[in-house]
PDB file of N, CA and C in Angstrom:
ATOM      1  N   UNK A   1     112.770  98.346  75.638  1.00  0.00           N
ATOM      2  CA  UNK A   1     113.202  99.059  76.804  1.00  0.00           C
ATOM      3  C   UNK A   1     114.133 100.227  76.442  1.00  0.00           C
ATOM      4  N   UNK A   2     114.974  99.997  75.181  1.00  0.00           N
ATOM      5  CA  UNK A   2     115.762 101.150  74.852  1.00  0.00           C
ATOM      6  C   UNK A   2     114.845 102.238  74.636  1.00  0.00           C
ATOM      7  N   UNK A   3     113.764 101.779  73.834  1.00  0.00           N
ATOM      8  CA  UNK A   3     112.531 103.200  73.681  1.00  0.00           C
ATOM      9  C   UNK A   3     112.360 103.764  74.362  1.00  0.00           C
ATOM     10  N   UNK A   4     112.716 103.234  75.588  1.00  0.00           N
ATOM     11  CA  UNK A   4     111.512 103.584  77.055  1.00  0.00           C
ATOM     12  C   UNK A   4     112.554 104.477  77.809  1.00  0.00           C
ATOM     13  N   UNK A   5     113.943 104.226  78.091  1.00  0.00           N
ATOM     14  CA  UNK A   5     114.943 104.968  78.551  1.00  0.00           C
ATOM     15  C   UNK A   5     115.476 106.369  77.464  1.00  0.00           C
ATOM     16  N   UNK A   6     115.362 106.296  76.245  1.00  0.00           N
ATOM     17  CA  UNK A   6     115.373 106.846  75.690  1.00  0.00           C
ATOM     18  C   UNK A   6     114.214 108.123  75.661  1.00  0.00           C
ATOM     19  N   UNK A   7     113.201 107.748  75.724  1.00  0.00           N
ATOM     20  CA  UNK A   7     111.929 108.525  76.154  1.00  0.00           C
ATOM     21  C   UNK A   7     112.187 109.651  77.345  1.00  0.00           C
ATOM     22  N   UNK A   8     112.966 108.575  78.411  1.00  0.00           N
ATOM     23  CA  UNK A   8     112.706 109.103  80.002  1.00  0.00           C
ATOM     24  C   UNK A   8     113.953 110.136  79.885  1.00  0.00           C
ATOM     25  N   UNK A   9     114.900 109.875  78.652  1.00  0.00           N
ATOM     26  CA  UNK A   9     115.867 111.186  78.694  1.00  0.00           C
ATOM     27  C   UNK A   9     115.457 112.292  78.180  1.00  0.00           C
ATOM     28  N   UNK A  10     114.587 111.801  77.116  1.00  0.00           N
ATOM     29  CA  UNK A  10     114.282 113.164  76.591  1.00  0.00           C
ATOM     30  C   UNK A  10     113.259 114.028  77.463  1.00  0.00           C
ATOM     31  N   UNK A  11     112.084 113.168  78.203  1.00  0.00           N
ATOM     32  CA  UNK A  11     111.290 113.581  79.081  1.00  0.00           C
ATOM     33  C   UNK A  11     112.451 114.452  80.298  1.00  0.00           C
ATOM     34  N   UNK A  12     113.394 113.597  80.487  1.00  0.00           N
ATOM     35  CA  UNK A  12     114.682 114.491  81.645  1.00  0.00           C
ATOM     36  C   UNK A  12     114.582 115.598  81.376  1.00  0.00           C
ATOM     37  N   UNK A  13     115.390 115.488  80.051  1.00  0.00           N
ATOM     38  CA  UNK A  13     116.094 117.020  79.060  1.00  0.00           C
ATOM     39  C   UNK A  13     114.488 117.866  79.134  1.00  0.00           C
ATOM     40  N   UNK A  14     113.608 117.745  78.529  1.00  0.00           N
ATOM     41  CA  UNK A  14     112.450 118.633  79.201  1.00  0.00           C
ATOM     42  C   UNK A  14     112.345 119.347  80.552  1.00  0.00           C
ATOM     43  N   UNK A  15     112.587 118.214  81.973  1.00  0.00           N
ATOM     44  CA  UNK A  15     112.151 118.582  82.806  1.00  0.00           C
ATOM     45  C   UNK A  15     113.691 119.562  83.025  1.00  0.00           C
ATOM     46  N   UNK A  16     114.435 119.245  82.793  1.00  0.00           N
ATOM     47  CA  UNK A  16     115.771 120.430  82.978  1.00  0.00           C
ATOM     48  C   UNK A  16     115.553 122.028  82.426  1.00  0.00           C
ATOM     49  N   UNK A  17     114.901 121.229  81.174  1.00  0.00           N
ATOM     50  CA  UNK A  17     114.347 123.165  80.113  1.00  0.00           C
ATOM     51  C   UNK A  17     113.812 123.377  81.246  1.00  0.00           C
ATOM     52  N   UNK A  18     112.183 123.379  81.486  1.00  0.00           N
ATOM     53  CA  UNK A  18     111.171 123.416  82.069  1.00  0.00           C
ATOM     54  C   UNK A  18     111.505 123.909  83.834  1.00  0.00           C
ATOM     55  N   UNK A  19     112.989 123.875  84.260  1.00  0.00           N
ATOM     56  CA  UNK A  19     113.584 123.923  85.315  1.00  0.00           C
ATOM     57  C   UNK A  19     114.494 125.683  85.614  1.00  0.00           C
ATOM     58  N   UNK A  20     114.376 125.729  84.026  1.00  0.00           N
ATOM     59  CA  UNK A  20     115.106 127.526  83.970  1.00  0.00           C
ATOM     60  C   UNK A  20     113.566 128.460  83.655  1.00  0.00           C
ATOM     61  N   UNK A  21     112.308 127.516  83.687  1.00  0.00           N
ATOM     62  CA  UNK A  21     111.138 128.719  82.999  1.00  0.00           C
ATOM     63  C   UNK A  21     110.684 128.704  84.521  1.00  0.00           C
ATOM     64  N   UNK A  22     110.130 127.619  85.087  1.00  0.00           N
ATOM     65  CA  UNK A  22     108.646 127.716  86.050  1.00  0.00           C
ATOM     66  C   UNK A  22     109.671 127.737  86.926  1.00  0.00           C
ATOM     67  N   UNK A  23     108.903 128.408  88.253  1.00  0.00           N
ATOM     68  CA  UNK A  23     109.686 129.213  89.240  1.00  0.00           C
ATOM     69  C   UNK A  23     109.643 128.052  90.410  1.00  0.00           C
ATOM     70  N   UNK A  24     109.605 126.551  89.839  1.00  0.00           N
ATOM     71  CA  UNK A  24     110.283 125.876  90.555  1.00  0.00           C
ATOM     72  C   UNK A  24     111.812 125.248  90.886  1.00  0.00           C
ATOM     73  N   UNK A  25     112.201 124.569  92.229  1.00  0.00           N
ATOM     74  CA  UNK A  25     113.712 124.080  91.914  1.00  0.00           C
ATOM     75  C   UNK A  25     113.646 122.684  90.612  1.00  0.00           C
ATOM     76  N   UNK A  26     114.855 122.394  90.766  1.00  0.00           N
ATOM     77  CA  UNK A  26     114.992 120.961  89.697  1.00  0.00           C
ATOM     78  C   UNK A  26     114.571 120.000  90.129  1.00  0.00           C
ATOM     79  N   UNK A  27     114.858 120.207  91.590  1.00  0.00           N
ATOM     80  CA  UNK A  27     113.997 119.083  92.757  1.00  0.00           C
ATOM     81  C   UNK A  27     113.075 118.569  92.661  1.00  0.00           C
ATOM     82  N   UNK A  28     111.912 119.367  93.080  1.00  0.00           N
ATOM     83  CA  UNK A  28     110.838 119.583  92.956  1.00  0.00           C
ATOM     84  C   UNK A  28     110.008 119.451  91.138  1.00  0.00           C
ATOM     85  N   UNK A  29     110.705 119.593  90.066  1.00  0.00           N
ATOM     86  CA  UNK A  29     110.428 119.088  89.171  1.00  0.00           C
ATOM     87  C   UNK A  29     110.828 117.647  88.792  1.00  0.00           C
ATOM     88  N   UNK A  30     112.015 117.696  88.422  1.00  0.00           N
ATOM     89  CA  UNK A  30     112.286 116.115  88.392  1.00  0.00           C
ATOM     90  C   UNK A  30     111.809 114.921  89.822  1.00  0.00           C
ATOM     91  N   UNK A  31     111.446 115.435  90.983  1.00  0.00           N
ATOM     92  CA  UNK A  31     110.818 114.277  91.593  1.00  0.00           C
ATOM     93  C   UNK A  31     109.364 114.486  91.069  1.00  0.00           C
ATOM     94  N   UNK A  32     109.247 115.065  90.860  1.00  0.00           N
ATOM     95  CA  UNK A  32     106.851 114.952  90.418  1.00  0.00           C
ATOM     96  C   UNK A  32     107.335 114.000  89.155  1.00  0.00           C
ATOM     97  N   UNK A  33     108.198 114.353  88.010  1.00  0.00           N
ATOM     98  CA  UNK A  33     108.826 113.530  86.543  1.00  0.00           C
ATOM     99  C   UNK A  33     108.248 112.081  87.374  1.00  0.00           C
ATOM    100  N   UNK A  34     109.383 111.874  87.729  1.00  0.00           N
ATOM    101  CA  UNK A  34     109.972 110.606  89.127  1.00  0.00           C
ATOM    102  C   UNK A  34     108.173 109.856  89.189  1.00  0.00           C
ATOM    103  N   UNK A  35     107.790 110.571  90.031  1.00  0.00           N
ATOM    104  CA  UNK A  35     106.850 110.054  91.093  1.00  0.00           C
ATOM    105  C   UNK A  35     105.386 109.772  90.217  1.00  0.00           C
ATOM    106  N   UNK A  36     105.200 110.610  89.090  1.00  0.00           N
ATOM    107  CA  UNK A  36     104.497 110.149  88.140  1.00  0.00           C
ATOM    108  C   UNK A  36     104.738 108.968  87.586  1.00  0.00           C
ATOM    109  N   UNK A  37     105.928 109.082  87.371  1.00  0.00           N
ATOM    110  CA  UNK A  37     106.239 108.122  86.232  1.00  0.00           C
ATOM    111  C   UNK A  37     106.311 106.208  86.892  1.00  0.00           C
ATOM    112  N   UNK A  38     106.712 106.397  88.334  1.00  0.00           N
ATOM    113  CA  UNK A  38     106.854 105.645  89.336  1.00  0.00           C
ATOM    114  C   UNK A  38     105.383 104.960  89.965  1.00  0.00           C
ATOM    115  N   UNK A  39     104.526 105.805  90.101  1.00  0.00           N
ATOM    116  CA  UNK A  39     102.657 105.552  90.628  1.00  0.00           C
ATOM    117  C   UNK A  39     102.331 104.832  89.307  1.00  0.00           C
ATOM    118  N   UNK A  40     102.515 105.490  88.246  1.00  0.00           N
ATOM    119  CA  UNK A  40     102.036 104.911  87.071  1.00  0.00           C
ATOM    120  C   UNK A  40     101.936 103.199  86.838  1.00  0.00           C
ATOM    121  N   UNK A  41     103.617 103.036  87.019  1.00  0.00           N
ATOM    122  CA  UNK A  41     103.984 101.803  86.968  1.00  0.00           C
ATOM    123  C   UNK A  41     103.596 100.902  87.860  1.00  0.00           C
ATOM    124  N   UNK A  42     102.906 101.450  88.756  1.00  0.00           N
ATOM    125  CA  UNK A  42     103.009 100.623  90.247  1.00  0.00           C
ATOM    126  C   UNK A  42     101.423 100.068  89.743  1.00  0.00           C
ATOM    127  N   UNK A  43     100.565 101.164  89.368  1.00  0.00           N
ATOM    128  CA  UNK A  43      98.912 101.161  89.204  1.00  0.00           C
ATOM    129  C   UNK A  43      98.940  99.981  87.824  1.00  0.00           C
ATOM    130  N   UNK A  44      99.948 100.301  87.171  1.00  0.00           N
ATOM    131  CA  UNK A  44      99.546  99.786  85.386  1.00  0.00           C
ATOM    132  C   UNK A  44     100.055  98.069  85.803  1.00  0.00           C
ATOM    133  N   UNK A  45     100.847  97.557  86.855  1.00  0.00           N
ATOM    134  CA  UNK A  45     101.513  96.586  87.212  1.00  0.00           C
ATOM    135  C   UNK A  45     100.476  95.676  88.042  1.00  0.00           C
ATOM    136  N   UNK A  46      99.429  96.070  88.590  1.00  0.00           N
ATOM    137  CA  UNK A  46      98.486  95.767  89.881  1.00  0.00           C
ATOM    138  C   UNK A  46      99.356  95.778  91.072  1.00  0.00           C
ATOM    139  N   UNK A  47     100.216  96.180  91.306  1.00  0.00           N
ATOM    140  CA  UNK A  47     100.477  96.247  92.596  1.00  0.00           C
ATOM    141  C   UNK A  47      99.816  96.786  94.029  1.00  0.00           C
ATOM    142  N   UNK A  48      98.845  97.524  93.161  1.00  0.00           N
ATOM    143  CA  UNK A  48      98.333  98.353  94.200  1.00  0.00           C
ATOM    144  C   UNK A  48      97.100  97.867  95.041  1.00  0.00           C
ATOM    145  N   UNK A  49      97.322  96.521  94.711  1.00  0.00           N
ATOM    146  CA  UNK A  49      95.379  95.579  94.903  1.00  0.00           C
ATOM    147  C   UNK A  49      96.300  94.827  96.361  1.00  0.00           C
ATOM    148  N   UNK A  50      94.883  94.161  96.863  1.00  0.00           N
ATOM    149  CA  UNK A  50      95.616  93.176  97.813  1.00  0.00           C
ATOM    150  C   UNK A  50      95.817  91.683  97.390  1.00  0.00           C
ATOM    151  N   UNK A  51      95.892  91.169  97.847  1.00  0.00           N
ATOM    152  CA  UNK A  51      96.684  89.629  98.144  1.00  0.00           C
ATOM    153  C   UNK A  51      95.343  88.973  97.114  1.00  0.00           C
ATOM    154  N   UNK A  52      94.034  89.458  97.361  1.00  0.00           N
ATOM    155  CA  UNK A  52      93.112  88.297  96.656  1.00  0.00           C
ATOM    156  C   UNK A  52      92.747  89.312  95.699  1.00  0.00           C
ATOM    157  N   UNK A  53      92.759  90.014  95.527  1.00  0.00           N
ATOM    158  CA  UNK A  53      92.433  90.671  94.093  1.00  0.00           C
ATOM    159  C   UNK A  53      93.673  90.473  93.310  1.00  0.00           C
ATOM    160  N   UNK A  54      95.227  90.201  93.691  1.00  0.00           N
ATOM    161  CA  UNK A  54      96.096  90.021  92.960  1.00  0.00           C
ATOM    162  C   UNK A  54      96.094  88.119  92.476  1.00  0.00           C
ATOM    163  N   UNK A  55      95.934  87.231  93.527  1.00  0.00           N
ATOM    164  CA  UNK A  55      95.324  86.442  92.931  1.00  0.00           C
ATOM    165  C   UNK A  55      94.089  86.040  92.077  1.00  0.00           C
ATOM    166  N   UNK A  56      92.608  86.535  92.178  1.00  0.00           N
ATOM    167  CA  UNK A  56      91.708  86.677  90.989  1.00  0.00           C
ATOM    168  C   UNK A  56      92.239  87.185  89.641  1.00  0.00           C
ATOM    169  N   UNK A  57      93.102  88.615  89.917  1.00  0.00           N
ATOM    170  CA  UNK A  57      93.482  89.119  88.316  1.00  0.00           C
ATOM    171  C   UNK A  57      94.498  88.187  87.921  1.00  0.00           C
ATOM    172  N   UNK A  58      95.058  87.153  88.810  1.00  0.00           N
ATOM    173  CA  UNK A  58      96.167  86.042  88.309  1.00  0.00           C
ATOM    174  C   UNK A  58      95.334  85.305  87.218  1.00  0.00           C
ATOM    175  N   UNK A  59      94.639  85.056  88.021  1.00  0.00           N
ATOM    176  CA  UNK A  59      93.972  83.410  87.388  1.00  0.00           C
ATOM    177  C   UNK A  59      92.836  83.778  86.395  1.00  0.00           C
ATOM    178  N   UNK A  60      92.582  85.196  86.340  1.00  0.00           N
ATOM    179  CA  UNK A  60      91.719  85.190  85.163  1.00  0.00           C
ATOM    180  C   UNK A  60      91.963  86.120  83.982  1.00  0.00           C
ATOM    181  N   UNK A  61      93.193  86.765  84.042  1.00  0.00           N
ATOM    182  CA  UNK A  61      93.695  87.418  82.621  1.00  0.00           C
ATOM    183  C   UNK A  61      94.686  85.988  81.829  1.00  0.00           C
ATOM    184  N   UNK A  62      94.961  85.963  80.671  1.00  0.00           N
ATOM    185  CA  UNK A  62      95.678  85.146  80.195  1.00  0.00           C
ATOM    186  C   UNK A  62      97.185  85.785  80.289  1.00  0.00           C
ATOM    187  N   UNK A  63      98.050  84.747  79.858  1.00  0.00           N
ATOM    188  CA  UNK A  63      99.433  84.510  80.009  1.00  0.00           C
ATOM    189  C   UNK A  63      99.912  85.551  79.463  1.00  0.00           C
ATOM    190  N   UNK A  64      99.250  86.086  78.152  1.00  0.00           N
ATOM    191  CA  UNK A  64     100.050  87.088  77.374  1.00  0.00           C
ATOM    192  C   UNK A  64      99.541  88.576  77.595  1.00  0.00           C
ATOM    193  N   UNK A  65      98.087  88.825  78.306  1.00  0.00           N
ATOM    194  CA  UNK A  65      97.865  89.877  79.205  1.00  0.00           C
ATOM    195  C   UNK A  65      98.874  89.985  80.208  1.00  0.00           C
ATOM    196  N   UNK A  66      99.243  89.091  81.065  1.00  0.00           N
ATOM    197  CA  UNK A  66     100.029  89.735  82.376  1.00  0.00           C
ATOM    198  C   UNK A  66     101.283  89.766  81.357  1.00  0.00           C
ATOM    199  N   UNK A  67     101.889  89.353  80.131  1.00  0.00           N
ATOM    200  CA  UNK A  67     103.393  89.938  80.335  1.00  0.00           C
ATOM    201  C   UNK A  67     103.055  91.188  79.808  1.00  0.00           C
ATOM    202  N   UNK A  68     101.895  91.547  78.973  1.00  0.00           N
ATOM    203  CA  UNK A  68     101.923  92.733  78.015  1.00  0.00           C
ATOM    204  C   UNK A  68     101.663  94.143  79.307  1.00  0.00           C
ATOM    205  N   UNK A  69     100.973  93.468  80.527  1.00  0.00           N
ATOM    206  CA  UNK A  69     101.145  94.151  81.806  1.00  0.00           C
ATOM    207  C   UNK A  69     101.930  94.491  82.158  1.00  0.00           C
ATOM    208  N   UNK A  70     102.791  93.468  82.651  1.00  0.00           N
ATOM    209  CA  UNK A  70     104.208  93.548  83.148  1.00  0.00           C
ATOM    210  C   UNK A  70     105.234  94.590  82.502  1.00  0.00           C
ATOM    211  N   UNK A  71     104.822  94.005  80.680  1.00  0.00           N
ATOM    212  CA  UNK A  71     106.416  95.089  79.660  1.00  0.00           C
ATOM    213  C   UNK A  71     105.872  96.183  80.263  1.00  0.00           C
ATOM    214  N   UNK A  72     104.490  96.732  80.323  1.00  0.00           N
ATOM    215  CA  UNK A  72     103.825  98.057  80.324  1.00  0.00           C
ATOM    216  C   UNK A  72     104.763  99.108  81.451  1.00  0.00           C
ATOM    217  N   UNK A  73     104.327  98.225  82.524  1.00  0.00           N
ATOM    218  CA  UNK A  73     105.007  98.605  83.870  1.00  0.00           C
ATOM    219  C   UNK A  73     106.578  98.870  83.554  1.00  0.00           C
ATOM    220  N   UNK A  74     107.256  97.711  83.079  1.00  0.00           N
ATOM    221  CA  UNK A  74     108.604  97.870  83.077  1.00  0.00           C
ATOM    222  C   UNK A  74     109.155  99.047  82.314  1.00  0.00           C
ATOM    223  N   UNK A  75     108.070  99.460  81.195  1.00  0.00           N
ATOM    224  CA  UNK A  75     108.555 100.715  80.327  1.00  0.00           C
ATOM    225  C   UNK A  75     108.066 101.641  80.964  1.00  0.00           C
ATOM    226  N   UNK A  76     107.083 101.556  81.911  1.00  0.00           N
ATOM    227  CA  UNK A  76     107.276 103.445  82.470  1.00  0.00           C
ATOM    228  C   UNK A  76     108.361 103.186  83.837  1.00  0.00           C
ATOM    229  N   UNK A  77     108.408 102.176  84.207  1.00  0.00           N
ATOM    230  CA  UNK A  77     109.593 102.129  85.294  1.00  0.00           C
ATOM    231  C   UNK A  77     111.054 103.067  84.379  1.00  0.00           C
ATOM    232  N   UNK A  78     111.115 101.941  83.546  1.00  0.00           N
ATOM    233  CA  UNK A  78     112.779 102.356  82.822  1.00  0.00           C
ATOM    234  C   UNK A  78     112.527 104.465  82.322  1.00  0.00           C
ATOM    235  N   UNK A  79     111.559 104.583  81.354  1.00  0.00           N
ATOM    236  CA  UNK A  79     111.190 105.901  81.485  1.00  0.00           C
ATOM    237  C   UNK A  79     111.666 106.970  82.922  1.00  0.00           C
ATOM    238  N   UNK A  80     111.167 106.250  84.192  1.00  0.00           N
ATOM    239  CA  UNK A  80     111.640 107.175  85.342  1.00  0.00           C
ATOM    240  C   UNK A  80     112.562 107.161  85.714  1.00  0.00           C
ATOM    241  N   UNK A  81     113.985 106.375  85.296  1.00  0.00           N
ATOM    242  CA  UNK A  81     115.362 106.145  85.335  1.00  0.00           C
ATOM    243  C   UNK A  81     115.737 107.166  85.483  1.00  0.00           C
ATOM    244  N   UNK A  82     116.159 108.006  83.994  1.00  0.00           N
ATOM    245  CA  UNK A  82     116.822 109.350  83.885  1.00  0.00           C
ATOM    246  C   UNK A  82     116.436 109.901  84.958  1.00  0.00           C
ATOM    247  N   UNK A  83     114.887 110.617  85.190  1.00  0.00           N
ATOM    248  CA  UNK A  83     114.572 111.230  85.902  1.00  0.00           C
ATOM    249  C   UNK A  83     114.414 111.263  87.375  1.00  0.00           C
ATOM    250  N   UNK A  84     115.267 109.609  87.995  1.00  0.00           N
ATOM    251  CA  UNK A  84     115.461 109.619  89.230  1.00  0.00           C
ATOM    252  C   UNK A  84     116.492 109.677  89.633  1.00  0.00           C
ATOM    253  N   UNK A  85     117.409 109.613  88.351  1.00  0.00           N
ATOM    254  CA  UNK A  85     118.919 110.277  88.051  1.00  0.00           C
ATOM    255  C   UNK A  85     119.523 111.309  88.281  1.00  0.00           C
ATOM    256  N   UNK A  86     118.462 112.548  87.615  1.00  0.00           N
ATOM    257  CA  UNK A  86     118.674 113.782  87.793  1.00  0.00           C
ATOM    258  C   UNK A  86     118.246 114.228  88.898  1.00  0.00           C
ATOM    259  N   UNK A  87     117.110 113.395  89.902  1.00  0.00           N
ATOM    260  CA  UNK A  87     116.650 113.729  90.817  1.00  0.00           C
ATOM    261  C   UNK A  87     118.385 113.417  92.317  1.00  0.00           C
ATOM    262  N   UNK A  88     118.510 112.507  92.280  1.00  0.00           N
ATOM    263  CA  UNK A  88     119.677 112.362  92.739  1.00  0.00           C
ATOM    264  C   UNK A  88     120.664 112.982  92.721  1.00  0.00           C
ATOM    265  N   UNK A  89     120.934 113.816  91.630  1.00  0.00           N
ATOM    266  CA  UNK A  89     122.109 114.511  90.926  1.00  0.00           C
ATOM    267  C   UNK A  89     121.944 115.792  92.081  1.00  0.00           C
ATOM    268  N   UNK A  90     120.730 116.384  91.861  1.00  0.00           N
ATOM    269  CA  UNK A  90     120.556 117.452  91.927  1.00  0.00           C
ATOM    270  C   UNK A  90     120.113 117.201  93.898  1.00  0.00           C
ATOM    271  N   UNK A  91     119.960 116.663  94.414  1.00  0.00           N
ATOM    272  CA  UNK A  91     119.700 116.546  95.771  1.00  0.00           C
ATOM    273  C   UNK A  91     121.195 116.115  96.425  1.00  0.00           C
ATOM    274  N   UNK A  92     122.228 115.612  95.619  1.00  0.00           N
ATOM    275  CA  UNK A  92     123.404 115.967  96.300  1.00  0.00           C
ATOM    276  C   UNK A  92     124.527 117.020  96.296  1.00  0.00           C
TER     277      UNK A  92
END
């Protein structure tokens, strides 16, 4: 997880460069950072299925598929940290 926060700063520190070139605000960059990084986790997690497709993918991936799922999710979650950081920063 340190990789993963570590990642999402440097991905930050990008979207900050990337914030003095393209003729967008910081806003508007660091939430797309954000919201990518956020859908990602949600899709890579199954969250996005219903009630019986989340039970079928229960009962038929093994034990060490759903955690290697789960870390997956949790590292682009932690990744969008910084960048919902700066998104905050910069919207107050």
């Amino acid at each position: 997880m340190k990789k993963a926060f570590a990642f999402g700063c440097i991905l930050a520190a990008a979207a900050y460069a990337a914030g003095f070139v393209l003729p967008f605000g910081f806003d508007i960059i660091f939430g797309a950072v954000t919201a990518v990084l956020i859908v990602t986790a949600i899709i890579v997690s199954g969250l996005a299925v219903s009630g019986a497709e989340q039970r079928a993918n229960y009962h038929s991936e093994t034990e060490e598929g759903r955690h290697a799922r789960l870390k997956m999710a949790a590292v682009f979650f932690c990744a969008a940290l910084p960048s919902a950081g700066c998104l905050l920063i910069t919207l107050l």
